[in-house]
Protein backbone atom coordinates (compact mmCIF):
# COMPACT_ATOMS: atom_id res chain seq x y z
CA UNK A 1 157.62 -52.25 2.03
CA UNK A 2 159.51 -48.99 3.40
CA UNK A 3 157.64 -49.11 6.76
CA UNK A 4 156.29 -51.85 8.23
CA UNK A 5 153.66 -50.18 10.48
CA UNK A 6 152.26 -52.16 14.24
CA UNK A 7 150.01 -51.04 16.66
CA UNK A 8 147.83 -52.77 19.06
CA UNK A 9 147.64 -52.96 22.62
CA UNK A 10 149.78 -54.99 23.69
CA UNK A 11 152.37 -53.06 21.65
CA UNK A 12 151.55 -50.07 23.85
CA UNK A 13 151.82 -52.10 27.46
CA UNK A 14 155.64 -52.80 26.43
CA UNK A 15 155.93 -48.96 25.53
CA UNK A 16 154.50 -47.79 29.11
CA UNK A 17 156.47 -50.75 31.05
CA UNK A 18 159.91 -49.07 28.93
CA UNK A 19 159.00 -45.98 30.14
CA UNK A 20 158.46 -46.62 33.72
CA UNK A 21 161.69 -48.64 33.91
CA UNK A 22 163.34 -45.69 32.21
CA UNK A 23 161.64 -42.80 33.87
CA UNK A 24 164.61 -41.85 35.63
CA UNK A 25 166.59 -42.09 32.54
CA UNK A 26 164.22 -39.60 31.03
CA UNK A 27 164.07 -36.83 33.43
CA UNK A 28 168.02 -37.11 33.68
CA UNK A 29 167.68 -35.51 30.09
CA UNK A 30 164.90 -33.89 30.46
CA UNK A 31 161.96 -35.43 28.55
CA UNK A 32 158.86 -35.56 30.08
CA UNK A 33 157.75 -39.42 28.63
CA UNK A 34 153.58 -39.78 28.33
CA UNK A 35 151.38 -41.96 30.19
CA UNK A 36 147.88 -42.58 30.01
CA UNK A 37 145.37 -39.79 31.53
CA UNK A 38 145.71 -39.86 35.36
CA UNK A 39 148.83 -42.35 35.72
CA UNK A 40 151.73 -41.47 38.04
CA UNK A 41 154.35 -44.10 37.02
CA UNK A 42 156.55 -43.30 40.46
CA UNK A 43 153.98 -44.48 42.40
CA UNK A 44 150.81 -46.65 40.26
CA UNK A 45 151.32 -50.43 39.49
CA UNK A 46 151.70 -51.73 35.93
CA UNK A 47 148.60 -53.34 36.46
CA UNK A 48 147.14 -49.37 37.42
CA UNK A 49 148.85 -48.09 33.97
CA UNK A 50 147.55 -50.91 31.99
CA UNK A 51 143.62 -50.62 32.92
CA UNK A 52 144.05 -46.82 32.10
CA UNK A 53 145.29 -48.47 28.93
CA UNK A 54 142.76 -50.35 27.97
CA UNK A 55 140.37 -47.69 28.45
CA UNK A 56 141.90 -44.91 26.56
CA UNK A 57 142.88 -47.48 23.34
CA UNK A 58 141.13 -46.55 20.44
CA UNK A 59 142.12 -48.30 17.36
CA UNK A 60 141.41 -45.79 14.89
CA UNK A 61 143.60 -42.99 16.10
CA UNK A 62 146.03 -45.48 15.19
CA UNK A 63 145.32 -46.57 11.74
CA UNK A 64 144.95 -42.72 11.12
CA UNK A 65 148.14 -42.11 11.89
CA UNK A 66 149.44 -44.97 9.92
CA UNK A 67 148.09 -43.87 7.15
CA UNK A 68 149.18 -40.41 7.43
CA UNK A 69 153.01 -41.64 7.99
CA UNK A 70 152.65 -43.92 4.90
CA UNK A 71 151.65 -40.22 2.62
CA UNK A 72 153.63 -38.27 4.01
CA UNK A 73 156.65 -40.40 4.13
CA UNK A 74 156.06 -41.19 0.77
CA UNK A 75 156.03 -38.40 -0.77
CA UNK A 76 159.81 -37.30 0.45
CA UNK A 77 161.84 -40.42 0.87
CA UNK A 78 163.70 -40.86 -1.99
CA UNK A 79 165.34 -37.35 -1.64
CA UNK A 80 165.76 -37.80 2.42
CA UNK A 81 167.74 -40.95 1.60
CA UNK A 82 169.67 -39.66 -1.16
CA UNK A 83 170.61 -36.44 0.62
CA UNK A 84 171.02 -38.66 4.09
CA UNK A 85 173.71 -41.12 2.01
CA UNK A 86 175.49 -38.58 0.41
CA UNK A 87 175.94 -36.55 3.66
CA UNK A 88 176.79 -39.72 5.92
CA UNK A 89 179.00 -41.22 2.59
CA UNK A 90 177.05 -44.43 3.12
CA UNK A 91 174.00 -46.72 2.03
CA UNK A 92 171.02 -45.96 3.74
CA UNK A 93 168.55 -49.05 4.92
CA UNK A 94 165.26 -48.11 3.11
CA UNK A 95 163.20 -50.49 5.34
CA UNK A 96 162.09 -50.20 9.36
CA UNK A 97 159.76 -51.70 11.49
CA UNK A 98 157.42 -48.50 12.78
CA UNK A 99 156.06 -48.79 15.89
CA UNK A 100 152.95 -46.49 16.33
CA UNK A 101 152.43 -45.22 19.93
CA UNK A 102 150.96 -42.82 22.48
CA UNK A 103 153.09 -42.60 24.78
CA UNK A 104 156.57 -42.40 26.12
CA UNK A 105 158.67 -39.55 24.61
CA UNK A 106 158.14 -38.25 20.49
CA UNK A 107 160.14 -41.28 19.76
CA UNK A 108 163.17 -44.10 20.13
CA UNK A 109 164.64 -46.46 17.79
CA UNK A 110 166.47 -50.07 18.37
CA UNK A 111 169.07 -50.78 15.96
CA UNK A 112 169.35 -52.02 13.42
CA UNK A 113 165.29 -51.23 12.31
CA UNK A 114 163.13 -50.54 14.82
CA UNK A 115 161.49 -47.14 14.98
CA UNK A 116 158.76 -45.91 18.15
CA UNK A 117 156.68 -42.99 16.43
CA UNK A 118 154.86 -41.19 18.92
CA UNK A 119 151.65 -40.24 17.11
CA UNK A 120 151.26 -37.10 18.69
CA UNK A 121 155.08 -35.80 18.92
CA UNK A 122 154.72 -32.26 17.12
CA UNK A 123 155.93 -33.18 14.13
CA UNK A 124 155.49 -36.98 13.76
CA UNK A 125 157.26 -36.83 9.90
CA UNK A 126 160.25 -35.19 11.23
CA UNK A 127 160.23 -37.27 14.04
CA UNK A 128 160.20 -40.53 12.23
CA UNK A 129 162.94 -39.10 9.77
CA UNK A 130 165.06 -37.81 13.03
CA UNK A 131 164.73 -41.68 14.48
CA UNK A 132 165.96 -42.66 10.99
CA UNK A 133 169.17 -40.65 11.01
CA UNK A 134 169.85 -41.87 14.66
CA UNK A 135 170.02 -45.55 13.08
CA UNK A 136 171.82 -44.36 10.28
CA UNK A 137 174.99 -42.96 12.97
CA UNK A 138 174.24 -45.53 15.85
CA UNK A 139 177.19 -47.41 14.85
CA UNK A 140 179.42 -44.56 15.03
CA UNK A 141 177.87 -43.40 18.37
CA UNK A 142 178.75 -46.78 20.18
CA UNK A 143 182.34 -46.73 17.76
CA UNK A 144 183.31 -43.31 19.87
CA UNK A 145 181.37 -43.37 22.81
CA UNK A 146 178.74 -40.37 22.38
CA UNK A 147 177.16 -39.47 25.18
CA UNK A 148 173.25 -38.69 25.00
CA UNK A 149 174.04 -34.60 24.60
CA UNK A 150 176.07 -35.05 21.95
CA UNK A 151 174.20 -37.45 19.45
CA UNK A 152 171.10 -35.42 19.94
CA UNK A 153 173.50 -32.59 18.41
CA UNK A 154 174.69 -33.91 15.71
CA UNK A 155 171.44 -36.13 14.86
CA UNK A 156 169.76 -32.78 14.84
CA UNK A 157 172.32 -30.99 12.53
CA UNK A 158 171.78 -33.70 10.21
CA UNK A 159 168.13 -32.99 10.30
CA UNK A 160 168.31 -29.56 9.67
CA UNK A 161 170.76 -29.78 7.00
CA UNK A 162 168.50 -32.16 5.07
CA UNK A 163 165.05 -30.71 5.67
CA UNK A 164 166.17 -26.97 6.65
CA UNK A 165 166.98 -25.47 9.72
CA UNK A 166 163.06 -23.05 9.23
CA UNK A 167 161.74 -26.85 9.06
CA UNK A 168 163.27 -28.72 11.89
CA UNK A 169 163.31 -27.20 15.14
CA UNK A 170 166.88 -27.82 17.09
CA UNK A 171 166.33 -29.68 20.84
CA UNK A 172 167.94 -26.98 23.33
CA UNK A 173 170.64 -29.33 24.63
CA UNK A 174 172.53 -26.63 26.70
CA UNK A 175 175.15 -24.38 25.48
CA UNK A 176 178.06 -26.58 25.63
CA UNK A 177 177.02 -28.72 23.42
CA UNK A 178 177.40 -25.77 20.90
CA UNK A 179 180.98 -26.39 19.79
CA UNK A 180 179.44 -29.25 17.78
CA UNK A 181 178.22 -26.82 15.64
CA UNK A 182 181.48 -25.45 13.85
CA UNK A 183 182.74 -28.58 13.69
CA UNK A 184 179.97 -30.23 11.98
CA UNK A 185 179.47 -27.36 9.57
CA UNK A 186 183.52 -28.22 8.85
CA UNK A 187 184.33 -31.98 9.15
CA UNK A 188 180.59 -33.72 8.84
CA UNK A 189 181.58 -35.49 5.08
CA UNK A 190 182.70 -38.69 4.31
CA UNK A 191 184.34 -40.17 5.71
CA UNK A 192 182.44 -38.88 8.62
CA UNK A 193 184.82 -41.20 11.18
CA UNK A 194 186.81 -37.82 11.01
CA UNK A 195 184.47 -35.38 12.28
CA UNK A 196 183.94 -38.03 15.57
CA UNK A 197 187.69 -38.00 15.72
CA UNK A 198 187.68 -34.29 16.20
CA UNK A 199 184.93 -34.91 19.38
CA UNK A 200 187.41 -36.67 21.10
């Protein structure tokens, strides 16, 4: 199976304790992560966050969203992973582990399958396609030491090569991180190790 879809509560108390530990993390590059309704996570316990939890958890939302990532992913990812390999000049893994949450930012991955959907990120396709290139590079990232900026860049270039830039909406990472741009548009082939190179 192309995604292996979880989601159940206790799922969701490791995504809010990751959050709180990286809240810090997160506002350093500006993403504002999601608790539940009511939750400061600077100042309520993890016991606090988790009875909010329990009480917001319903199931269903959920499996609705699991379904609707199994259509929709479905119906374009043969083409995303042909035009993803033939950009990247490498074989693509075809099958993740999709975490289904509410909160936390859109979404995160952990190499080398693991994929955090955040069921109500604004696009959660694109999302789960944009966590999916990230795995696809990570190697590369760590190879040349990336910073956070910078892979966001050129995981988003990706995106909007692949799906269209009137499609995928670029993160505003600061104009300096613009001279990614013309190089990416000239060097991003295989073998991509040469457009890193020219980062350096």
């Amino acid at each position: 199976m192309p995604l292996e879809i979880k989601y159940n509560i206790n799922t969701e108390k490791q995504r809010i304790q990751s959050a709180v530990k990286k809240f810090s993390w997160y506002k350093k590059f500006g993403y504002i992560p999601c608790f539940p309704k009511n939750i400061n996570p600077k100042i309520d316990s993890l016991e606090k966050i988790y009875t909010a939890l329990r009480k917001e958890y319903k199931e269903r939302d959920y499996k609705k969203a699991a379904d609707a990532a199994k259509k929709n992913f479905s119906k374009i990812e043969k083409d995303f992973y042909g035009r993803l390999g033939k950009i990247c000049g490498k074989k693509i893994r075809k099958s993740y582990q999709l975490i289904l949450t509410k909160y936390g930012v859109g979404g995160s991955y952990v190499p080398p399958d693991k994929i955090i959907l955040n069921i109500n990120a604004v696009s959660p396709l694109n999302t789960l396609l944009h966590e999916i290139v990230h795995l696809a590079i990570e190697s590369y990232i760590q190879k040349y030491k990336i910073n956070q900026n910078e892979k966001e860049r050129i995981v988003d270039s990706i995106m909007a090569d692949i799906v269209g830039p009137k499609k995928y909406k670029m993160q505003k990472r600061g104009e300096k991180y613009k001279f990614i741009d013309p190089l990416f548009k000239e060097y991003f082939k295989p073998p991509i190790d040469d457009f890193f190179k020219k980062l350096k």
